[in-house]
ModelCIF file with pLDDT and N, C-alpha, C, O atoms, coordinates in Angstrom:
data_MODEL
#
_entry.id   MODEL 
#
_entity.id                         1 
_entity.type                       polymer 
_entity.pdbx_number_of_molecules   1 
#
_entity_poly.entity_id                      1 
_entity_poly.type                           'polypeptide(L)' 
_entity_poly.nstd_linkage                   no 
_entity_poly.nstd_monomer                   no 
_entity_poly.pdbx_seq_one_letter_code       
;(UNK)(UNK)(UNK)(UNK)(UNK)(UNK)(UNK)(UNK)(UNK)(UNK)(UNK)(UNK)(UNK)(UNK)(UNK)(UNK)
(UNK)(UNK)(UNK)(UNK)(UNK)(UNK)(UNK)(UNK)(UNK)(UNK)(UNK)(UNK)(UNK)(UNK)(UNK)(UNK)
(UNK)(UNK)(UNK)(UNK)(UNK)(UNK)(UNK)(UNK)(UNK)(UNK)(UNK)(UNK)(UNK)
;
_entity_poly.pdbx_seq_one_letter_code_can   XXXXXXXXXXXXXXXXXXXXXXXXXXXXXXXXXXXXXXXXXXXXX 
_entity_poly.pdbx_strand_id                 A 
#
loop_
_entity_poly_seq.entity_id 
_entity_poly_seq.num 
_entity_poly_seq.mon_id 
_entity_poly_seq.hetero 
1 1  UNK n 
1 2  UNK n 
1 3  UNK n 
1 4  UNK n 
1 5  UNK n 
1 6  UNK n 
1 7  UNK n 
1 8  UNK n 
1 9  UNK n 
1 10 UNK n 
1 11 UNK n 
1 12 UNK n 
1 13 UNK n 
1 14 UNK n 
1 15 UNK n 
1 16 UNK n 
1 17 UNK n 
1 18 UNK n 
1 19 UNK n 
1 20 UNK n 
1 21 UNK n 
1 22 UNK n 
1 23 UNK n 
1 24 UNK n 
1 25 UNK n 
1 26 UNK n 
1 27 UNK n 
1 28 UNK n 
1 29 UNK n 
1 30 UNK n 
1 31 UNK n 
1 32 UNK n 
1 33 UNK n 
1 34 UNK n 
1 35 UNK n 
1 36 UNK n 
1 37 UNK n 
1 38 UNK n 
1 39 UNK n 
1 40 UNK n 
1 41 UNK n 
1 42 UNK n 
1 43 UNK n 
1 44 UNK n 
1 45 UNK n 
#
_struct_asym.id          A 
_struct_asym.entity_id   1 
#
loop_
_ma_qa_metric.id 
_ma_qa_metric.mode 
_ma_qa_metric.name 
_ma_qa_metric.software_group_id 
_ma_qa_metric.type 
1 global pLDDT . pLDDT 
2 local  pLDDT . pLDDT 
#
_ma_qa_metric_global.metric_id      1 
_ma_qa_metric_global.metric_value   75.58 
_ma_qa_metric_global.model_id       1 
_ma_qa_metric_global.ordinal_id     1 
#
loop_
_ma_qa_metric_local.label_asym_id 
_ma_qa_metric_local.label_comp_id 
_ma_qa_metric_local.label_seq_id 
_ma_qa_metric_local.metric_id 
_ma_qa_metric_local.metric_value 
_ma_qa_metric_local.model_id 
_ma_qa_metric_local.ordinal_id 
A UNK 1  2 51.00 1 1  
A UNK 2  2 53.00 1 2  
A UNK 3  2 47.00 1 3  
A UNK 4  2 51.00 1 4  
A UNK 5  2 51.00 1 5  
A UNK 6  2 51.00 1 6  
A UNK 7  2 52.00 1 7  
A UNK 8  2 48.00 1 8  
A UNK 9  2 48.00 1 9  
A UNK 10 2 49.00 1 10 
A UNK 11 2 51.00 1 11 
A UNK 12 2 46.00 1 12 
A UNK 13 2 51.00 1 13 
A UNK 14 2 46.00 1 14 
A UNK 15 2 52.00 1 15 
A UNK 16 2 49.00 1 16 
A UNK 17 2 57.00 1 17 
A UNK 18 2 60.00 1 18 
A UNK 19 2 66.00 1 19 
A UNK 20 2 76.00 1 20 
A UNK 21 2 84.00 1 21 
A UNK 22 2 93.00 1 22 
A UNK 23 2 90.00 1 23 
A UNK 24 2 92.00 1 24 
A UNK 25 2 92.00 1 25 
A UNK 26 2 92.00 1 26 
A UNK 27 2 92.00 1 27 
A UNK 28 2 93.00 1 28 
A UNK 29 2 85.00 1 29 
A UNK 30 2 88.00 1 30 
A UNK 31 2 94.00 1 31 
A UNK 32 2 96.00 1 32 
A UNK 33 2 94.00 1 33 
A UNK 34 2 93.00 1 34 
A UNK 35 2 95.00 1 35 
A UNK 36 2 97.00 1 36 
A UNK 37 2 96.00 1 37 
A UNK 38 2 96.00 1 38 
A UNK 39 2 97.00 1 39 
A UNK 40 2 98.00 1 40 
A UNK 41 2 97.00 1 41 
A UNK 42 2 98.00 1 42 
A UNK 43 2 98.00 1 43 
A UNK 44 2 98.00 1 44 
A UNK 45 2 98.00 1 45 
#
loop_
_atom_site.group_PDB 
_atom_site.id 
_atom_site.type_symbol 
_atom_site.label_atom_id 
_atom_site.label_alt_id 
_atom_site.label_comp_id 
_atom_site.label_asym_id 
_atom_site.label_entity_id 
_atom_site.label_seq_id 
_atom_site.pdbx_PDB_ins_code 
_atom_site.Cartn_x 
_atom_site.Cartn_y 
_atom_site.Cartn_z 
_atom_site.occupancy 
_atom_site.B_iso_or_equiv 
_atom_site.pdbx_formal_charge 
_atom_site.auth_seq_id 
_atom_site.auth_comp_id 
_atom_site.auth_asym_id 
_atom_site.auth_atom_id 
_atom_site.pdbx_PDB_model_num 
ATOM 1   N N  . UNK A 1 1  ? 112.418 108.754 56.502 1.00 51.00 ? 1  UNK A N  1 
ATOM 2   C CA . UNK A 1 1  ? 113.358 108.040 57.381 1.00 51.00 ? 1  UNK A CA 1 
ATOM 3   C C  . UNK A 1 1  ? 113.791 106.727 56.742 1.00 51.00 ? 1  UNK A C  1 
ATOM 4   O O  . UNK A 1 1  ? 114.941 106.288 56.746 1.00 51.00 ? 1  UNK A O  1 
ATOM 5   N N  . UNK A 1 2  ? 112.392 105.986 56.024 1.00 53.00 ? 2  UNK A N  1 
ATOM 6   C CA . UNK A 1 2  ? 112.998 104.489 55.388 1.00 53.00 ? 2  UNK A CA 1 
ATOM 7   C C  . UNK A 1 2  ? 114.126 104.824 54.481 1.00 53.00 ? 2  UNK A C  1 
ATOM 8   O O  . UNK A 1 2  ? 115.030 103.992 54.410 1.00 53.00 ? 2  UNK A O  1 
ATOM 9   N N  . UNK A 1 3  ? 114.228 106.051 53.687 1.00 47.00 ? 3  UNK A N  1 
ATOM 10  C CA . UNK A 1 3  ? 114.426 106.619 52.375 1.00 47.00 ? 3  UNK A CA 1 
ATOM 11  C C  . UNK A 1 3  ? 116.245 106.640 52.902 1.00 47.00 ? 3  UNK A C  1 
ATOM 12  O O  . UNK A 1 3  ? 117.157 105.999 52.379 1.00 47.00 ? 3  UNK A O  1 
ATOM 13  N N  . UNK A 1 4  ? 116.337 107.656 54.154 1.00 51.00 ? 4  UNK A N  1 
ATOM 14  C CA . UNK A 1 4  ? 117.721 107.957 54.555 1.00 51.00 ? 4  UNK A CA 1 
ATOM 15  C C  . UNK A 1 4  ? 118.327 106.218 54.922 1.00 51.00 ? 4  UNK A C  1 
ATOM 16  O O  . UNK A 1 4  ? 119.193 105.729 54.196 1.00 51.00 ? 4  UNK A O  1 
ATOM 17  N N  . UNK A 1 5  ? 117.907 105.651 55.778 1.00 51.00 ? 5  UNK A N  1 
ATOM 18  C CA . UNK A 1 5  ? 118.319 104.423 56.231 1.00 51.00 ? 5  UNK A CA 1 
ATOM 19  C C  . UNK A 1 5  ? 118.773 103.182 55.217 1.00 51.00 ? 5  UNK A C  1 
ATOM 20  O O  . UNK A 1 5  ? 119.552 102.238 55.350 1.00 51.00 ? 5  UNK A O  1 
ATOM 21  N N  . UNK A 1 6  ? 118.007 103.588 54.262 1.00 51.00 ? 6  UNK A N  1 
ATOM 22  C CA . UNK A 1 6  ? 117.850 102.780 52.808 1.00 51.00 ? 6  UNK A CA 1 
ATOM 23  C C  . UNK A 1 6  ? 119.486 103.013 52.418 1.00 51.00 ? 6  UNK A C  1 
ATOM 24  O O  . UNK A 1 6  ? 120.359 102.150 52.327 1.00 51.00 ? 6  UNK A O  1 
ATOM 25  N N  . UNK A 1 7  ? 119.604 104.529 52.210 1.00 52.00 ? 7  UNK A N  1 
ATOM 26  C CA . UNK A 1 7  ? 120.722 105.230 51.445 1.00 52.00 ? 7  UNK A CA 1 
ATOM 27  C C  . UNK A 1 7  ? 122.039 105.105 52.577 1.00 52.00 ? 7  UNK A C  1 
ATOM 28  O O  . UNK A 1 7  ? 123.155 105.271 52.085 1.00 52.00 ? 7  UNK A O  1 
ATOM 29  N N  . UNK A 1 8  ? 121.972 104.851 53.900 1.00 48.00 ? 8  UNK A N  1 
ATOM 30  C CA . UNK A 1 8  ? 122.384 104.461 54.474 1.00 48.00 ? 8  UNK A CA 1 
ATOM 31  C C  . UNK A 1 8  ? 123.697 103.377 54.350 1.00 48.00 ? 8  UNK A C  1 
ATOM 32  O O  . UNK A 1 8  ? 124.925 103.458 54.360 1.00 48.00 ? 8  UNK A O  1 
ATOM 33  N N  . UNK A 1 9  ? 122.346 101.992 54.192 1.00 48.00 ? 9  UNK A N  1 
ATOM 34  C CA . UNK A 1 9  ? 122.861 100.751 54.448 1.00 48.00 ? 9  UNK A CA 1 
ATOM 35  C C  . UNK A 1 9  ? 123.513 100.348 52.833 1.00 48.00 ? 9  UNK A C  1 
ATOM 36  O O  . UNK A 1 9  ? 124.274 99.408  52.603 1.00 48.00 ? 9  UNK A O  1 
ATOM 37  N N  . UNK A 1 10 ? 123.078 101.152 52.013 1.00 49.00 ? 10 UNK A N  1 
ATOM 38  C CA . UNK A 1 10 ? 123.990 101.237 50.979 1.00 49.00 ? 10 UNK A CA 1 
ATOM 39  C C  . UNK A 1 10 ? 125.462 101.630 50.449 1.00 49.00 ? 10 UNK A C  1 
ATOM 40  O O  . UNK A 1 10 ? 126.295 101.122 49.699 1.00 49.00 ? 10 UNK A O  1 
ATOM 41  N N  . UNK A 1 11 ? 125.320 103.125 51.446 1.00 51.00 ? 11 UNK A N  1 
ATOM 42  C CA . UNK A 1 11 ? 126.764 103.147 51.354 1.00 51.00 ? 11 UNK A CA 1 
ATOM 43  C C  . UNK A 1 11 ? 127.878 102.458 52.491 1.00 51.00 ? 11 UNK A C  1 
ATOM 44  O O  . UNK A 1 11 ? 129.102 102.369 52.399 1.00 51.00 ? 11 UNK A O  1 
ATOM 45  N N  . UNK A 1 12 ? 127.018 102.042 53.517 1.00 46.00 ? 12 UNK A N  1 
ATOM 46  C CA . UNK A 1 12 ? 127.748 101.239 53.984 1.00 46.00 ? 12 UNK A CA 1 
ATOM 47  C C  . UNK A 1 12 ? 128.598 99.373  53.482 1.00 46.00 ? 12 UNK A C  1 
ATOM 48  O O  . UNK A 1 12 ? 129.520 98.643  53.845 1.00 46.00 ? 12 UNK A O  1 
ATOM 49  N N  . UNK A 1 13 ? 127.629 99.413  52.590 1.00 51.00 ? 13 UNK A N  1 
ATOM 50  C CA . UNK A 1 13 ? 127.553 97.934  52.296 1.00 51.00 ? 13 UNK A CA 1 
ATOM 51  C C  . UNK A 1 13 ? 128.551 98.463  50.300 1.00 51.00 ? 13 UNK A C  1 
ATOM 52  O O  . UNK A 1 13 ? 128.984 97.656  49.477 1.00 51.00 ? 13 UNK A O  1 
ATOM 53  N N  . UNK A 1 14 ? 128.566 99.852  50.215 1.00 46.00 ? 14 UNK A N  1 
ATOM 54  C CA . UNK A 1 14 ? 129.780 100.080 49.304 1.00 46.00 ? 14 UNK A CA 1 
ATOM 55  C C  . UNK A 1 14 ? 131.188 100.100 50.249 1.00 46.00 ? 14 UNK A C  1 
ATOM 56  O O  . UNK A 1 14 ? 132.257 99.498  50.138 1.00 46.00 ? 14 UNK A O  1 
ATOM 57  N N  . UNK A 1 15 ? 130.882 100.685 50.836 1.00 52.00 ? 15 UNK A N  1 
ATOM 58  C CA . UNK A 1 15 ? 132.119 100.948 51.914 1.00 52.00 ? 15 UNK A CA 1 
ATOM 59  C C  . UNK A 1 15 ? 132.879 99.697  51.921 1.00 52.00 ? 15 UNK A C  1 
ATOM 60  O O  . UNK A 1 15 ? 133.948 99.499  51.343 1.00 52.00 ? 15 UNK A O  1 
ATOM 61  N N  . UNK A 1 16 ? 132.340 99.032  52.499 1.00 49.00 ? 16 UNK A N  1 
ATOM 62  C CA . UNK A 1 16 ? 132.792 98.149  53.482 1.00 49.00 ? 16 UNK A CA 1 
ATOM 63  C C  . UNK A 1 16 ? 132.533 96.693  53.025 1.00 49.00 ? 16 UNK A C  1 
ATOM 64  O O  . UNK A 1 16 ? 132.593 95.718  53.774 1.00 49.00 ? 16 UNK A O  1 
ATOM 65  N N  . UNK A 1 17 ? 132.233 96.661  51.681 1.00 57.00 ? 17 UNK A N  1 
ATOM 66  C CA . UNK A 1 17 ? 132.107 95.139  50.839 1.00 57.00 ? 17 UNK A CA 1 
ATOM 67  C C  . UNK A 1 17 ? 132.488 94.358  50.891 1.00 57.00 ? 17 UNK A C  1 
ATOM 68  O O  . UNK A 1 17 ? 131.834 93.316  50.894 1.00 57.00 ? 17 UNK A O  1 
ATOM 69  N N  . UNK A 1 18 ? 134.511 94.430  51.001 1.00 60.00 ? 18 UNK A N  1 
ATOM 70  C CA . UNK A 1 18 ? 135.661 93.836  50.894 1.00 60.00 ? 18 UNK A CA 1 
ATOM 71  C C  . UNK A 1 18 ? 135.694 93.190  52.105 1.00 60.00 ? 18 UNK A C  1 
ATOM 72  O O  . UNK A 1 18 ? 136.255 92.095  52.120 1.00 60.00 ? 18 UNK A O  1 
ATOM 73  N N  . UNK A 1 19 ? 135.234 93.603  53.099 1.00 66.00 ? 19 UNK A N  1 
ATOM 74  C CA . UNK A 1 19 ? 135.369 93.199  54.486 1.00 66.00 ? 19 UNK A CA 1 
ATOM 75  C C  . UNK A 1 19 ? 134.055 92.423  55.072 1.00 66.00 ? 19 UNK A C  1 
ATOM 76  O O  . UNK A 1 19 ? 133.768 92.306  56.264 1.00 66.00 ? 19 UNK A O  1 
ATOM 77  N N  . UNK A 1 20 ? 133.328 91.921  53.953 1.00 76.00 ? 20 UNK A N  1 
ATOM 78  C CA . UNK A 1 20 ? 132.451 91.144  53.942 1.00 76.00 ? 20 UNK A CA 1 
ATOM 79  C C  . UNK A 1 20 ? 132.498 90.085  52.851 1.00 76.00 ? 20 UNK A C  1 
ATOM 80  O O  . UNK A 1 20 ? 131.744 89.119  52.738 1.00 76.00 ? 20 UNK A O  1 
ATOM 81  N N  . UNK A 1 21 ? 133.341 90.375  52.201 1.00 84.00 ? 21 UNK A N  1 
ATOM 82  C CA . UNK A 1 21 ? 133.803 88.995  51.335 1.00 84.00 ? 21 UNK A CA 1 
ATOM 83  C C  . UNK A 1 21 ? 135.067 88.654  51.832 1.00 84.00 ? 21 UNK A C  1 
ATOM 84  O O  . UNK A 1 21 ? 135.105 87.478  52.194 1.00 84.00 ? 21 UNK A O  1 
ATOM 85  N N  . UNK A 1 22 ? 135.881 89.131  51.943 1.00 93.00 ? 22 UNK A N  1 
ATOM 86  C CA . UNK A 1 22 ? 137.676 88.765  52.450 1.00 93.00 ? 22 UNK A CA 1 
ATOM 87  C C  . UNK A 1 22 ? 137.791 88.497  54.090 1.00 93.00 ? 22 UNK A C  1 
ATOM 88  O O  . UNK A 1 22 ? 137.873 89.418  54.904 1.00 93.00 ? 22 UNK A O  1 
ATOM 89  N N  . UNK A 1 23 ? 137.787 87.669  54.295 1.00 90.00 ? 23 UNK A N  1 
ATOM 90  C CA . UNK A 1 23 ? 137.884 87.302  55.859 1.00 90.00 ? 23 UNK A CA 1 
ATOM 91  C C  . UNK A 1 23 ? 139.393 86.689  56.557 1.00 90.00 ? 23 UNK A C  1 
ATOM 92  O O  . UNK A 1 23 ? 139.578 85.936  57.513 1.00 90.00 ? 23 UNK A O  1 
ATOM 93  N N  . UNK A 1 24 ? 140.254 87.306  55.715 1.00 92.00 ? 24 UNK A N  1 
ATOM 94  C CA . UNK A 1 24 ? 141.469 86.650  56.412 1.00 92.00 ? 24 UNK A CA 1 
ATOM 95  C C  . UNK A 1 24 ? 141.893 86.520  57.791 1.00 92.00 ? 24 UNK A C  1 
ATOM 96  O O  . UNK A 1 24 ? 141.842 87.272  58.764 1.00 92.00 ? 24 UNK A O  1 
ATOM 97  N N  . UNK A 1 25 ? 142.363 85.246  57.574 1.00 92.00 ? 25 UNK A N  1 
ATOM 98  C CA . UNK A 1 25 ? 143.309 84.904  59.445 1.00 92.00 ? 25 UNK A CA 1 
ATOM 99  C C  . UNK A 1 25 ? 144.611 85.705  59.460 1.00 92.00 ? 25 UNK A C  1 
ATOM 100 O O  . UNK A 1 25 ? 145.059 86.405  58.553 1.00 92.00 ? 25 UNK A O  1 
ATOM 101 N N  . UNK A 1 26 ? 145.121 85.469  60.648 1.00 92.00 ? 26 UNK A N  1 
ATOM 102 C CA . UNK A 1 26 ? 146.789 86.234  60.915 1.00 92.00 ? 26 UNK A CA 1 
ATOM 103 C C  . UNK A 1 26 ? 147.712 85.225  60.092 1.00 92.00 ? 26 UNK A C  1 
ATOM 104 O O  . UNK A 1 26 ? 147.371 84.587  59.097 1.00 92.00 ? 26 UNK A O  1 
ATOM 105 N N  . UNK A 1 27 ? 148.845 85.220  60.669 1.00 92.00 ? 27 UNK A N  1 
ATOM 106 C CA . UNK A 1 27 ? 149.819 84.501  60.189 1.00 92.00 ? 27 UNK A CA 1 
ATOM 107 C C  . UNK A 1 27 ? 149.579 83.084  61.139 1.00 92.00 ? 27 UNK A C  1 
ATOM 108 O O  . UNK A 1 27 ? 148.970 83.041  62.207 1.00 92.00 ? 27 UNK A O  1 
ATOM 109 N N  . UNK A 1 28 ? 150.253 81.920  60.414 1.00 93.00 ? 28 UNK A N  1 
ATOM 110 C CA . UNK A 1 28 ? 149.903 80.770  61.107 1.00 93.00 ? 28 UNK A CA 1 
ATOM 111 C C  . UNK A 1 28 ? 150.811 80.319  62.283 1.00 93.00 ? 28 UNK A C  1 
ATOM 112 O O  . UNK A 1 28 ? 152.011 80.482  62.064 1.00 93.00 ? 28 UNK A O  1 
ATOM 113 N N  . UNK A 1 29 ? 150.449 79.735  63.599 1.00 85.00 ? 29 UNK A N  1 
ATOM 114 C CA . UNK A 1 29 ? 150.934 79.780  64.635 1.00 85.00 ? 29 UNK A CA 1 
ATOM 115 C C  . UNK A 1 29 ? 152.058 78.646  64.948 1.00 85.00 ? 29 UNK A C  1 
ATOM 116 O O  . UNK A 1 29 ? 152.799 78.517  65.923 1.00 85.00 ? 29 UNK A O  1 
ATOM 117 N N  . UNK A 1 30 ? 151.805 77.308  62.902 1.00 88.00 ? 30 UNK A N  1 
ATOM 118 C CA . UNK A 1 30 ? 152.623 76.491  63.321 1.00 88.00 ? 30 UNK A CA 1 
ATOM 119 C C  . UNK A 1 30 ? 153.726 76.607  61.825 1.00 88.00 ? 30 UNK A C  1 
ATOM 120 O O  . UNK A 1 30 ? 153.304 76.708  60.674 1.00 88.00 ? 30 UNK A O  1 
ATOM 121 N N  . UNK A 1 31 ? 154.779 76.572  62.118 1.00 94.00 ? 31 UNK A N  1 
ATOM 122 C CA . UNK A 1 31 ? 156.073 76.591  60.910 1.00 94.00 ? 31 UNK A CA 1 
ATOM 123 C C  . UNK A 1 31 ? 155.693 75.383  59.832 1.00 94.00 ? 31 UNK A C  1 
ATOM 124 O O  . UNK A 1 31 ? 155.310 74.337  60.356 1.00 94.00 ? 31 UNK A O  1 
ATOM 125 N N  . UNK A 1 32 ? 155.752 75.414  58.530 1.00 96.00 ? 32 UNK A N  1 
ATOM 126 C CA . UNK A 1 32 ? 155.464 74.830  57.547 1.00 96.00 ? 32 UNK A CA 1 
ATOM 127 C C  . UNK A 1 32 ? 155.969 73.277  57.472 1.00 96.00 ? 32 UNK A C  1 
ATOM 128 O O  . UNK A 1 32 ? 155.436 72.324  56.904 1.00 96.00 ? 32 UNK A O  1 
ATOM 129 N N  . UNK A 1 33 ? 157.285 73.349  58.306 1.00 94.00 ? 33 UNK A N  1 
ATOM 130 C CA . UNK A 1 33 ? 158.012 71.542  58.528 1.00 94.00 ? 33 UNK A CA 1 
ATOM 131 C C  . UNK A 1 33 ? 157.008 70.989  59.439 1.00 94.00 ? 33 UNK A C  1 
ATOM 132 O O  . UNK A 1 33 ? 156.793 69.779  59.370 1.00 94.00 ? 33 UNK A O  1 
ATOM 133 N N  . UNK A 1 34 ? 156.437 71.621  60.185 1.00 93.00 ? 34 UNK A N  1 
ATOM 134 C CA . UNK A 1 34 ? 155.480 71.320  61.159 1.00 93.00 ? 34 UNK A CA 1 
ATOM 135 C C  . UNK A 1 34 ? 154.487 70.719  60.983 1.00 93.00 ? 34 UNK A C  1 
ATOM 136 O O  . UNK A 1 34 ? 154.138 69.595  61.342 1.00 93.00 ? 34 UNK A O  1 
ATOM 137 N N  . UNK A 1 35 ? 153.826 71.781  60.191 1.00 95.00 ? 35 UNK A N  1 
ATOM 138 C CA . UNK A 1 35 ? 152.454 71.262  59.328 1.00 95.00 ? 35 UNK A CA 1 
ATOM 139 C C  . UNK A 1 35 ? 152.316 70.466  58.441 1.00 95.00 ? 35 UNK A C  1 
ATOM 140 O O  . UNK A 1 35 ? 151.273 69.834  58.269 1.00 95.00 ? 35 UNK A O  1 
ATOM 141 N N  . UNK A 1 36 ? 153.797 70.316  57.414 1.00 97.00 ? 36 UNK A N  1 
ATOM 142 C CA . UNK A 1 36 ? 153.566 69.296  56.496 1.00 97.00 ? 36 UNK A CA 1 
ATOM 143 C C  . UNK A 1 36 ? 155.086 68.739  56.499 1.00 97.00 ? 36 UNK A C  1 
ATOM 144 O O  . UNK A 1 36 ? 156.173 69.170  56.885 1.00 97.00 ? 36 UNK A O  1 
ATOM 145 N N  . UNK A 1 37 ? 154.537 67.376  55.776 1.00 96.00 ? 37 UNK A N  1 
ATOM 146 C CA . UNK A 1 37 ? 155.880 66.543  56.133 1.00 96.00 ? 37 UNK A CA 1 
ATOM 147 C C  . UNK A 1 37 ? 157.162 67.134  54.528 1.00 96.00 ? 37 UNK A C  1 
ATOM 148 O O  . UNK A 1 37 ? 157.015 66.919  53.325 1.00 96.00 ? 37 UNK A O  1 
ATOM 149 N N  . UNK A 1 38 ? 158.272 67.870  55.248 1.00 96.00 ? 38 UNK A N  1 
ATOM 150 C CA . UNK A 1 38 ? 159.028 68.398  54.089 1.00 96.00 ? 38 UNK A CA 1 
ATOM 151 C C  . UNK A 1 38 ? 158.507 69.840  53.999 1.00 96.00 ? 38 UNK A C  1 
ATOM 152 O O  . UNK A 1 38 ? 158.798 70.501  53.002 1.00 96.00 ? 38 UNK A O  1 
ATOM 153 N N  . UNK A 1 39 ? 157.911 70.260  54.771 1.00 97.00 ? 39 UNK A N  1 
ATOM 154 C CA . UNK A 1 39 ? 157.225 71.808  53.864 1.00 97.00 ? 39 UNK A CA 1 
ATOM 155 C C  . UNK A 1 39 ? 158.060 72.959  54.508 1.00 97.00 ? 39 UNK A C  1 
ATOM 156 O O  . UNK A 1 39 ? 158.516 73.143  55.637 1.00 97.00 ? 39 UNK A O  1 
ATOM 157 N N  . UNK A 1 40 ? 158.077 73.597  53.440 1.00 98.00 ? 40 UNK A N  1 
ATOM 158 C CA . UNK A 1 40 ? 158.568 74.853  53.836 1.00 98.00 ? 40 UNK A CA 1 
ATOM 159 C C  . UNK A 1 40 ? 158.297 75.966  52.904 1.00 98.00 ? 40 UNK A C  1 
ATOM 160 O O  . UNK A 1 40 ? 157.886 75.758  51.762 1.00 98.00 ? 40 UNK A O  1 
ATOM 161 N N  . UNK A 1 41 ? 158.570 77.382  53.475 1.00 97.00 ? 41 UNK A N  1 
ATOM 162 C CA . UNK A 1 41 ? 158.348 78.726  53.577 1.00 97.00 ? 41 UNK A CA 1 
ATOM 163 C C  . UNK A 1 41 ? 158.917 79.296  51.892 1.00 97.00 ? 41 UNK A C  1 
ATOM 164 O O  . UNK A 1 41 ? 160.042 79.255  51.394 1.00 97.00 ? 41 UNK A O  1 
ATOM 165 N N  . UNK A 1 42 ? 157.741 79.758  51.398 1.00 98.00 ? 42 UNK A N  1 
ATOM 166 C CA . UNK A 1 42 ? 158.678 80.386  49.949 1.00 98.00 ? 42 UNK A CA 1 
ATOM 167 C C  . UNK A 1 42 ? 158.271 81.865  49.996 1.00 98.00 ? 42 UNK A C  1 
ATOM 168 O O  . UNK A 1 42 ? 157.568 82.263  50.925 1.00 98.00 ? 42 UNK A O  1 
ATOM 169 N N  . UNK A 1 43 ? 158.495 82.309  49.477 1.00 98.00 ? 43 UNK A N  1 
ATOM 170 C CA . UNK A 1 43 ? 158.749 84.372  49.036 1.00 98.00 ? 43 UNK A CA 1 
ATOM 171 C C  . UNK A 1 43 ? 158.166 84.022  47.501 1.00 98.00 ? 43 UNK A C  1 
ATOM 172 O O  . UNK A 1 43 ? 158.626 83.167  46.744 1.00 98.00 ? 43 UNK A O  1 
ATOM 173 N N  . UNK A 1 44 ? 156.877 85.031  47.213 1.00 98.00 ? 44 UNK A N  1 
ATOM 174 C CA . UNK A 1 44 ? 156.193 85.138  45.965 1.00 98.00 ? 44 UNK A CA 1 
ATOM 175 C C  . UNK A 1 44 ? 156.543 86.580  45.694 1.00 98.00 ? 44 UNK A C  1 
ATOM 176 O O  . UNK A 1 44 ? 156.139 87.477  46.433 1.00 98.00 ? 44 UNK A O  1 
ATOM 177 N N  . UNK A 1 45 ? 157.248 86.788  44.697 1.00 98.00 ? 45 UNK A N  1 
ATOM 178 C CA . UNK A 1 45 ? 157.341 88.498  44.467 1.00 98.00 ? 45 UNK A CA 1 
ATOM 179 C C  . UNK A 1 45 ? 156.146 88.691  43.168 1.00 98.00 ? 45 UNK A C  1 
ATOM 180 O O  . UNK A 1 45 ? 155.912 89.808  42.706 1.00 98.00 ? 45 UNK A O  1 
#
């Protein structure tokens, strides 16, 4: 049973790694002139 649970929490912790290091927020709730004095919105391609 330790053996399965072991093999378990392993592939869970392959699985699902990214989502234990990367914790992103949504989009931000205030516009960039808002937040900073002059700031604004750019497009990164």
């Amino acid at each position: 049973v330790a053996l399965v649970l072991a093999v378990v929490v392993l592939v869970l912790a392959w699985a699902f790694q990214r989502q234990l290091v990367y914790l992103p927020s949504g989009a931000p709730a205030a516009a960039p002139e808002r937040a900073l004095d002059g700031g604004s919105a750019v497009t990164l391609r």
